[in-house]
Protein backbone atom coordinates (compact mmCIF):
# COMPACT_ATOMS: atom_id res chain seq x y z
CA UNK A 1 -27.54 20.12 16.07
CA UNK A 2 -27.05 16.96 13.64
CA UNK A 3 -23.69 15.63 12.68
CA UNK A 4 -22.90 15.84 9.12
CA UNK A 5 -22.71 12.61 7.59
CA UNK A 6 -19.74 11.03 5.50
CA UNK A 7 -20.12 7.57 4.19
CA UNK A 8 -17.02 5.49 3.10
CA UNK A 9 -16.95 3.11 0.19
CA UNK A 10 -14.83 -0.06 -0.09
CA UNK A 11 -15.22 -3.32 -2.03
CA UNK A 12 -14.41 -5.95 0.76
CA UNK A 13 -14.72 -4.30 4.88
CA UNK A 14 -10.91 -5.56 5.22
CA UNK A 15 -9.78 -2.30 3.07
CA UNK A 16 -11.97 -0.51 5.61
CA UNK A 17 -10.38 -2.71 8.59
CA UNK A 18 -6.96 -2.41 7.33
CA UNK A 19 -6.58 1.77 6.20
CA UNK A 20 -9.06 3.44 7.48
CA UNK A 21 -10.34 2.28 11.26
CA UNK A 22 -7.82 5.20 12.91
CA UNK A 23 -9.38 7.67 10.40
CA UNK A 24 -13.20 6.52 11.39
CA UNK A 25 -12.19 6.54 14.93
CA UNK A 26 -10.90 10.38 14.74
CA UNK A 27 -13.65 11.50 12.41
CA UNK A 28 -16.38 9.95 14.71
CA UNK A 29 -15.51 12.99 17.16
CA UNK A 30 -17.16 14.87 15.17
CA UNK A 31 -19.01 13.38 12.61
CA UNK A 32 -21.14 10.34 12.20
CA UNK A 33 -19.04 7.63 9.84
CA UNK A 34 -20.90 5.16 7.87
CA UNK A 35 -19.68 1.93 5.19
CA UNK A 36 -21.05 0.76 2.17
CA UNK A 37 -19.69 -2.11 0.15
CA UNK A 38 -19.65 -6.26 0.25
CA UNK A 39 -20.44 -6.39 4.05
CA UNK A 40 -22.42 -9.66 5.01
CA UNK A 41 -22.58 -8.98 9.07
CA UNK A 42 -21.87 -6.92 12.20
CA UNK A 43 -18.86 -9.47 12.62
CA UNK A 44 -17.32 -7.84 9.42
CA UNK A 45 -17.53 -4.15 10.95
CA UNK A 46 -17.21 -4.69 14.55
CA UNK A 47 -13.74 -3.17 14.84
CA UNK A 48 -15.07 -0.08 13.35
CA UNK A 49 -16.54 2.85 15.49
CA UNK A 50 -19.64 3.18 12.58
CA UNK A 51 -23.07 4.80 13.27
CA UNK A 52 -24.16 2.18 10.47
CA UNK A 53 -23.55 0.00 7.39
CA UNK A 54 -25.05 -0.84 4.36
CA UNK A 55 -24.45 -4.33 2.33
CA UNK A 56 -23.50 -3.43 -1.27
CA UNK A 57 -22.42 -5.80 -3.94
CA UNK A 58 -19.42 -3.84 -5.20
CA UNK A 59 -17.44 -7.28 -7.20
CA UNK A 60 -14.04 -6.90 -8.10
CA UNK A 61 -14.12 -8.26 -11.38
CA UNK A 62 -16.02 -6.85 -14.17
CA UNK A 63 -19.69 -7.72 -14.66
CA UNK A 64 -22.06 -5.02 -16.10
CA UNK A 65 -25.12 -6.31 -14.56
CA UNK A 66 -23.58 -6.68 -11.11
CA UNK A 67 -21.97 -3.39 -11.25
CA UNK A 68 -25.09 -1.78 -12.45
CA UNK A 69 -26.87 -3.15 -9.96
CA UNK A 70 -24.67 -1.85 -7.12
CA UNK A 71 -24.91 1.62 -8.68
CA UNK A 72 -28.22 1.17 -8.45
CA UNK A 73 -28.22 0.12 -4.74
CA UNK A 74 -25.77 2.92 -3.70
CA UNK A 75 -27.28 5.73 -5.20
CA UNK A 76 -30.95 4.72 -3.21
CA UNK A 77 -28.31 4.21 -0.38
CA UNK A 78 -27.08 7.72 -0.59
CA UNK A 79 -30.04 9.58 -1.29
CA UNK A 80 -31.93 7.60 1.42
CA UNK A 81 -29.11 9.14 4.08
CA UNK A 82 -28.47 12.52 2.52
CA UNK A 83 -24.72 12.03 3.17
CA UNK A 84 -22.68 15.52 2.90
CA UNK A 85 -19.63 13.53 1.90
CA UNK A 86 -19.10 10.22 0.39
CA UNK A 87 -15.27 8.81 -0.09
CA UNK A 88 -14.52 5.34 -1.93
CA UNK A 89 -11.27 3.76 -1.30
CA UNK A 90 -10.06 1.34 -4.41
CA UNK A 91 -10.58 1.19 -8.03
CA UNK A 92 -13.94 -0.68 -8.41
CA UNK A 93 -15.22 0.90 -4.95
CA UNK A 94 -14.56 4.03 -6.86
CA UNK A 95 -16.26 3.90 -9.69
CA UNK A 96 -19.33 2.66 -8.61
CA UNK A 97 -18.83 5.15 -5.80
CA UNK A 98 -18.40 8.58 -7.91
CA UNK A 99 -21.28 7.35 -10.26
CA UNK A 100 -23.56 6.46 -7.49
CA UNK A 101 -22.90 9.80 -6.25
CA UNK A 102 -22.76 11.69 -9.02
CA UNK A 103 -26.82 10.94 -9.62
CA UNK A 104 -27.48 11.00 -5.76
CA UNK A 105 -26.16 14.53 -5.85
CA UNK A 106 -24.18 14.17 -2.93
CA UNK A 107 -22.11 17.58 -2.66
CA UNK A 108 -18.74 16.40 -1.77
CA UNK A 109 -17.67 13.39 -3.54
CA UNK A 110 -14.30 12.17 -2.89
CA UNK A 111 -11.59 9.21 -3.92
CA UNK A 112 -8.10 8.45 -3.30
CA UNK A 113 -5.72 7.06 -5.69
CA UNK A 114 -3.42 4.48 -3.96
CA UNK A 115 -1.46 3.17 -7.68
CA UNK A 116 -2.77 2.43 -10.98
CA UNK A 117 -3.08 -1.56 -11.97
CA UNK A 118 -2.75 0.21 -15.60
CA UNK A 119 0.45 1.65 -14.89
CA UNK A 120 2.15 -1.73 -16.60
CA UNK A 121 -0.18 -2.86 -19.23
CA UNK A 122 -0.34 -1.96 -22.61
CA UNK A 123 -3.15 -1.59 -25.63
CA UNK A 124 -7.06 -2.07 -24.85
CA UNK A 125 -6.68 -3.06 -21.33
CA UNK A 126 -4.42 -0.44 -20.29
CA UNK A 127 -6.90 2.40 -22.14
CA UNK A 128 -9.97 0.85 -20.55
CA UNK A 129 -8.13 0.47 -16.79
CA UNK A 130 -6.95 4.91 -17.19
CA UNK A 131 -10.67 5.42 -18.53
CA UNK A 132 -12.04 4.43 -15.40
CA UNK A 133 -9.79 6.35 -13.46
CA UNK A 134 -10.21 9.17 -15.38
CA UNK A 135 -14.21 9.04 -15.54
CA UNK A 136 -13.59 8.83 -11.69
CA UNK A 137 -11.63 12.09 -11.18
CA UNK A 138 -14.18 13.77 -13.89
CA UNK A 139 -17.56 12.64 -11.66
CA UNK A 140 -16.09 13.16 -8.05
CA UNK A 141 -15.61 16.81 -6.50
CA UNK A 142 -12.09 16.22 -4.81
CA UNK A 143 -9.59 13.75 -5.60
CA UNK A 144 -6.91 12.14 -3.10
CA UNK A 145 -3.58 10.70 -4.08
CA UNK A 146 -1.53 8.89 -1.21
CA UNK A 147 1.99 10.03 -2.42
CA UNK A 148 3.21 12.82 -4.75
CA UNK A 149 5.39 11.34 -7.48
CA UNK A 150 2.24 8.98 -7.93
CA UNK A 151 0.06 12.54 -8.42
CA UNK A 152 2.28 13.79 -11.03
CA UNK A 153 2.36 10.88 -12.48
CA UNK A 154 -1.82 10.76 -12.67
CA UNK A 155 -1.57 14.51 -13.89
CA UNK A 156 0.91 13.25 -16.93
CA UNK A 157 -1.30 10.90 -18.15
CA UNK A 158 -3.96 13.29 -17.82
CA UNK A 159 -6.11 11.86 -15.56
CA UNK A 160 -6.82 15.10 -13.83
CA UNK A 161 -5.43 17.96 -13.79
CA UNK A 162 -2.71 19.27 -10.87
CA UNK A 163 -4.60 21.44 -9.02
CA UNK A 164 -7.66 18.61 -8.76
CA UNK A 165 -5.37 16.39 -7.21
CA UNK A 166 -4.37 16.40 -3.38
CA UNK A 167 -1.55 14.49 -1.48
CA UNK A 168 -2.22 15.53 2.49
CA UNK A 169 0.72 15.74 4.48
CA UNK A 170 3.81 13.49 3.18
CA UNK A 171 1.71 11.04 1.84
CA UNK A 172 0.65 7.16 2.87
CA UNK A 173 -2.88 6.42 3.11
CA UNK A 174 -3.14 5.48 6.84
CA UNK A 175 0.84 5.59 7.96
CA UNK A 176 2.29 3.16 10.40
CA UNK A 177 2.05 2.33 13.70
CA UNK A 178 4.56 3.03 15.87
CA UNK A 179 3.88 0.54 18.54
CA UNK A 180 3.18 -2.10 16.20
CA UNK A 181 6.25 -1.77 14.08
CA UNK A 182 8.62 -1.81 17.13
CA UNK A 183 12.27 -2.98 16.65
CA UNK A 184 13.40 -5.20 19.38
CA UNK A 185 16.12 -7.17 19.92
CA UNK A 186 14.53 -10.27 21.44
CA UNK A 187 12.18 -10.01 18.42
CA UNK A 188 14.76 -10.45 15.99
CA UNK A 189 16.75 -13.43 17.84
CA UNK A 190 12.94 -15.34 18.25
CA UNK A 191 11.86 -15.37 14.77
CA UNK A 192 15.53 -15.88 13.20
CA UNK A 193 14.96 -18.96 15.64
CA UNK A 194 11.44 -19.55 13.92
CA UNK A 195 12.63 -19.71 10.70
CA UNK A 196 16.19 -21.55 11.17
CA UNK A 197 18.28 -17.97 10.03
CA UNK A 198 21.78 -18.23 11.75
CA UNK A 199 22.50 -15.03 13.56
CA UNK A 200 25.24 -14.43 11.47
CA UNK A 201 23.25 -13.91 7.86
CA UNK A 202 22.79 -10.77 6.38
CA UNK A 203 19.07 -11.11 5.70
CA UNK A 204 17.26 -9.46 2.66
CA UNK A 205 13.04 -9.44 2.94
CA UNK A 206 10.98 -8.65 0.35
CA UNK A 207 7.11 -8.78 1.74
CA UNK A 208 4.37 -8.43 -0.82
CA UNK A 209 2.61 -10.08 -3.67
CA UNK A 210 4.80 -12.88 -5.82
CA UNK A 211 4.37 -11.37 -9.55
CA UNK A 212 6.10 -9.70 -12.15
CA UNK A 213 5.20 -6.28 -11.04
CA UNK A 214 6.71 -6.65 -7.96
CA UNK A 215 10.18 -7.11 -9.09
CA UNK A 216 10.60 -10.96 -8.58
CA UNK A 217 12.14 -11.78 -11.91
CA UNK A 218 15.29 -9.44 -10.89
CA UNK A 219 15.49 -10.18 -7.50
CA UNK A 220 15.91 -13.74 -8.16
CA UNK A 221 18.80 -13.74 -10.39
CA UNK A 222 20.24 -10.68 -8.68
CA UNK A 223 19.73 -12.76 -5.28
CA UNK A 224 21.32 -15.58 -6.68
CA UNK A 225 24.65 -13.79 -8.46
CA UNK A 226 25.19 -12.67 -5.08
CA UNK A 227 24.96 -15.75 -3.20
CA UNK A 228 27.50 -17.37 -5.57
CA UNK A 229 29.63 -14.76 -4.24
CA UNK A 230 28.74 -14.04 -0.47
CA UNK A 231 27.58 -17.21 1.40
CA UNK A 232 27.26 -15.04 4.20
CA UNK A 233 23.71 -13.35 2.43
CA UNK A 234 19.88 -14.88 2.89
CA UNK A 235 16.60 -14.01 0.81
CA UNK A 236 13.62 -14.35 3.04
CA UNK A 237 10.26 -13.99 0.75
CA UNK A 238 6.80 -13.34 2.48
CA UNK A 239 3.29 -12.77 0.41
CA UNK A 240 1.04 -14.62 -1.87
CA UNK A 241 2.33 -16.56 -4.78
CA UNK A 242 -0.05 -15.24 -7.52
CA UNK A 243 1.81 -16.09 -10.32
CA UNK A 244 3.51 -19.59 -9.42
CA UNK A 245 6.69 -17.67 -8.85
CA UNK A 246 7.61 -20.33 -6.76
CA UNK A 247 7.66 -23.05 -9.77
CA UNK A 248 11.35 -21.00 -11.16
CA UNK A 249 13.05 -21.02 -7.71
CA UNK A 250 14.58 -24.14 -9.24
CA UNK A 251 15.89 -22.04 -12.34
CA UNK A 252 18.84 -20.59 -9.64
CA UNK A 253 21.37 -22.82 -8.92
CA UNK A 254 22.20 -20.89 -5.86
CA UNK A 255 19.13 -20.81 -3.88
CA UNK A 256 19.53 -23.63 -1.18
CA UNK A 257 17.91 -23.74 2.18
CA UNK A 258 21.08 -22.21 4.13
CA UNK A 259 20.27 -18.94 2.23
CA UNK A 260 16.58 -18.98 0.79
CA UNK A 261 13.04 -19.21 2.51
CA UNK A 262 9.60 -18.14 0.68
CA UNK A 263 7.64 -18.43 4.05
CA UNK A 264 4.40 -17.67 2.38
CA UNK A 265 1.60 -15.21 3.87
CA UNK A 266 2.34 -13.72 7.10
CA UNK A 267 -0.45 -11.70 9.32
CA UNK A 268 2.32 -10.45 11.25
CA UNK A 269 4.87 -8.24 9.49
CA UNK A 270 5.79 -6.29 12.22
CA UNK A 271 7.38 -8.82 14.27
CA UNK A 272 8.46 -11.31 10.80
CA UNK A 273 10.37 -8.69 9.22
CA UNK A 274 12.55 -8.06 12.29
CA UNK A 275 14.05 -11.04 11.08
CA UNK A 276 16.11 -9.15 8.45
CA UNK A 277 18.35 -6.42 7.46
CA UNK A 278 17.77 -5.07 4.58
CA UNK A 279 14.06 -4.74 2.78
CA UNK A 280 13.73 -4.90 -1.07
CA UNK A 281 11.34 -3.75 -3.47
CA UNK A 282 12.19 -3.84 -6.86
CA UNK A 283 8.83 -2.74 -8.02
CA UNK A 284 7.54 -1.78 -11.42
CA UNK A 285 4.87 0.59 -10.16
CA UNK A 286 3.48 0.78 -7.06
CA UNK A 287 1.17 3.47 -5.21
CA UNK A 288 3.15 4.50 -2.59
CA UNK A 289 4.84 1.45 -0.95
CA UNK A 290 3.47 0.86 2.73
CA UNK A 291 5.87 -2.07 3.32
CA UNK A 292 8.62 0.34 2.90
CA UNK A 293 8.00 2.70 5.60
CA UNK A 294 6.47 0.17 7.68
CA UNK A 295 10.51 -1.86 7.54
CA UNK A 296 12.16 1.26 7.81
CA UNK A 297 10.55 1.87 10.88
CA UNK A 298 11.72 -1.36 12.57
CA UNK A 299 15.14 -0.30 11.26
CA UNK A 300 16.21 -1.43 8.14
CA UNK A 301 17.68 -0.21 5.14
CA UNK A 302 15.76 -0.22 2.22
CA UNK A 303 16.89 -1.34 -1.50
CA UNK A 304 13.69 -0.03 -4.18
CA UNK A 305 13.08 0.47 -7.65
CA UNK A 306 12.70 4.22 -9.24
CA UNK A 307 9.38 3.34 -10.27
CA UNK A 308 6.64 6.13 -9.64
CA UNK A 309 5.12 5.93 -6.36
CA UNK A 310 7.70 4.19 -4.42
CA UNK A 311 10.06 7.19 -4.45
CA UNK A 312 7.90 8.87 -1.93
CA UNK A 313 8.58 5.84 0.59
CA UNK A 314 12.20 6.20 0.82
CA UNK A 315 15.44 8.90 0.00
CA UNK A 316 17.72 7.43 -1.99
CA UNK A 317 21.46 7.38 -0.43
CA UNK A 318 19.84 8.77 3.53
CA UNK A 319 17.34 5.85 4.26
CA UNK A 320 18.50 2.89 1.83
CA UNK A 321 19.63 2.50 -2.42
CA UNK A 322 17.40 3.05 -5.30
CA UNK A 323 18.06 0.27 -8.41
CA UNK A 324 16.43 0.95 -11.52
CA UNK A 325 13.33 -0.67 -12.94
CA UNK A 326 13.77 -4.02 -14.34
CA UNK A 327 17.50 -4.30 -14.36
CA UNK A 328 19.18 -6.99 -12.28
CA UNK A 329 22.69 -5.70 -12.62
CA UNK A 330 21.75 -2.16 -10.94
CA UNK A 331 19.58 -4.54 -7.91
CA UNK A 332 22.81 -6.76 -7.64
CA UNK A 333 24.73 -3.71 -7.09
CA UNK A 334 23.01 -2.45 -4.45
CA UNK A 335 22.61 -5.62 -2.81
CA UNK A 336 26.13 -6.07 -2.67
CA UNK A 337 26.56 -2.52 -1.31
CA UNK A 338 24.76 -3.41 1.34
CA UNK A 339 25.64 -6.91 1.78
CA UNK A 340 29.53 -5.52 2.19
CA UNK A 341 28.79 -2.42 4.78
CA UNK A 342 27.10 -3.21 7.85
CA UNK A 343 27.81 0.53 9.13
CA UNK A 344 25.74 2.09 6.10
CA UNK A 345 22.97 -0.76 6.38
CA UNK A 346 22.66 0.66 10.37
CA UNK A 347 22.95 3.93 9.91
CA UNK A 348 20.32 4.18 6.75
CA UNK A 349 17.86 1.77 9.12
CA UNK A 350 18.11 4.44 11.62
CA UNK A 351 17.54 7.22 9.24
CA UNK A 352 14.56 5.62 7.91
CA UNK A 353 13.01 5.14 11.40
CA UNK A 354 13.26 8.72 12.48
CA UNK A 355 11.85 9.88 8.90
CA UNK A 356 8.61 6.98 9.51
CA UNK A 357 8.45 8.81 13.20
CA UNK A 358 8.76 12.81 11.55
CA UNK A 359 6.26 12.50 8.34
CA UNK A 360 4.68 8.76 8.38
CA UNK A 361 3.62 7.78 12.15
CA UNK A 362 -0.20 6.99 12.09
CA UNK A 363 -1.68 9.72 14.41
CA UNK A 364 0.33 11.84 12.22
CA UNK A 365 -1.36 10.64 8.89
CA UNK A 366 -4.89 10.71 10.91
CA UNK A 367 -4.45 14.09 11.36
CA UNK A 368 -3.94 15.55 8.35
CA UNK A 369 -7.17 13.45 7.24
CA UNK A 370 -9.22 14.99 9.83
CA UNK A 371 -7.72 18.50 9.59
CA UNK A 372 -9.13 17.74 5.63
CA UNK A 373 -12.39 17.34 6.69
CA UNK A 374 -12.93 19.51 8.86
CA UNK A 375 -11.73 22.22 5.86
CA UNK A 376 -14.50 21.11 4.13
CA UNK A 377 -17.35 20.36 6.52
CA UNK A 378 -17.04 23.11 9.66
């Protein structure tokens, strides 16, 4: 008897690479996995355990002839393969995906939400970026959301209604890895070493994209209030600079090189963040805030924002402090909570860790993905 068939839709095979291998690897078992999206070679796949792949032009930014064209392309894709299930990970990957679908009549058509670029504009753009969405949730047959404050917050801007929606397990869309995001001693002393960090700071890490959404513009001048006060504090900074963040650092009279680094992009977070003690994320939205639960598994307390999607990554007062959206004086206040008790920055690290280990270790995330599918399909 034939496998039943499930194809997966991203824009660039990294998404694929980066959530989804452990999934592919459990659901080949039993099924036979395929990709679709902007895949130019067997080098861009190889770490996947696919039966096949299929090039698709699936651009991130809008172009209605491009994106037509890859509708186009999918839907002969799908209907070619007779795929039971097809599942698109990503905004543009979904929409293309559910209307591909949707006119290939393939009978289980799925997408999960993992935070809404919308969530923080305003007028036209805003309207257009929660159309999409919601056009998405309308065409496909089951809809995904990796965390459930970021579900009701879908369902109360009436994207879809609650009982389309689904958050499997805890949420997360692909957990962490435990023996990746291992806290060891020797770890931390090496890359304090690495990066010039006397053993004696208190280290605070934010890791993800330099912008405005992220929280920068209230770390910074939180950060640096503190500083005046504490010499004993450090603010490491990993990710991209998208926004020339790094042209204010200037603007804080406090930031010197004894107690601020912006290290840039870093390919290894599980051994870079050992470095600190305390992970911030004063985020404006956010889908559900994997560099959260991937820190509190190596131990450390976590400071972040009550922005919508985030508050699924951590429990306020048990793991780490929750500041509130765009206000520096509530982010300097927990800093300096933390900055002044090393006991409740230890024992929230090692509350987060066990809670990463209960609800949010990977082969506990892959199974409630394949215990989904196999609902549907056996």
């Amino acid at each position: 008897m034939s496998k039943k068939k499930i194809c997966f839709v991203v824009a660039v095979p990294g998404t694929a690479e980066v959530f989804l291998r452990d999934h592919i690897k459990a659901l080949c078992k039993d099924y036979d996995v395929f990709l679709a999206g902007n895949i130019n070679s067997e080098e861009d796949v190889k770490m996947l355990d696919l039966v096949g792949w299929r090039k698709i032009g699936i651009l991130r930014p809008v172009s209605l002839s491009s994106d037509l064209k890859a509708i186009r392309q999918l839907s002969a894709y799908f209907k070619q393969m007779k795929f039971d299930v097809v599942h698109s990970v990503t905004p543009k990957a979904g929409l293309v995906c559910a209307l591909a679908g949707f006119l290939a009549k393939v009978p289980i058509r799925i997408h999960i939400f993992t935070g809404q670029v919308w969530a923080t504009r305003t007028g036209f753009m805003r309207w257009m970026l929660k159309s999409v969405d919601k056009l998405i949730a309308k065409l496909d047959t089951h809809i995904l959301v990796d965390g459930g404050s970021q579900k009701n917050y879908l369902v109360e801007n009436g994207v879809f209604k609650a009982d389309k929606g689904q958050v499997l397990g805890e949420g997360s869309i692909c957990g962490v890895n435990l023996d990746r995001f291992n806290p060891l001693a020797e770890t931390r002393i090496a890359v304090r070493k690495d990066l010039g960090i006397s053993n004696d700071k208190i280290v605070f890490v934010l890791m993800g994209r330099l912008n405005h959404d992220k929280g920068l513009y209230e770390l910074l001048p939180a950060f640096d209030r503190l500083a005046a006060e504490n010499k004993g504090v450090f603010l490491l900074m990993f990710g991209s600079d998208e926004e020339n963040v790094a042209a204010t650092f200037g603007n804080y009279k406090h930031l010197k090189r004894d107690n601020f680094l912006y290290y840039g992009v870093t390919h290894a977070p599980q051994r870079m963040l050992q470095a600190a003690d305390v992970f911030v994320l004063p985020t404006y939205r956010e889908g559900f805030g994997s560099s959260v639960i991937e820190a509190a598994c190596l131990g450390l307390s976590t400071i972040t924002s009550d922005a919508y999607g985030v508050l699924d990554a951590s429990v306020p007062g048990i793991t780490g402090l929750q500041c509130k959206v765009g206000d520096v004086e509530s982010l300097y206040n927990c800093m300096k909570e933390l900055a002044d008790d090393a006991d409740k920055r230890k024992v929230m690290g090692a509350a987060g860790r066990r809670r990463v280990q209960e609800k949010f270790a990977g082969a506990v995330v892959v199974r409630h993905w394949k215990e989904f599918y196999d609902r549907l399909l056996k």
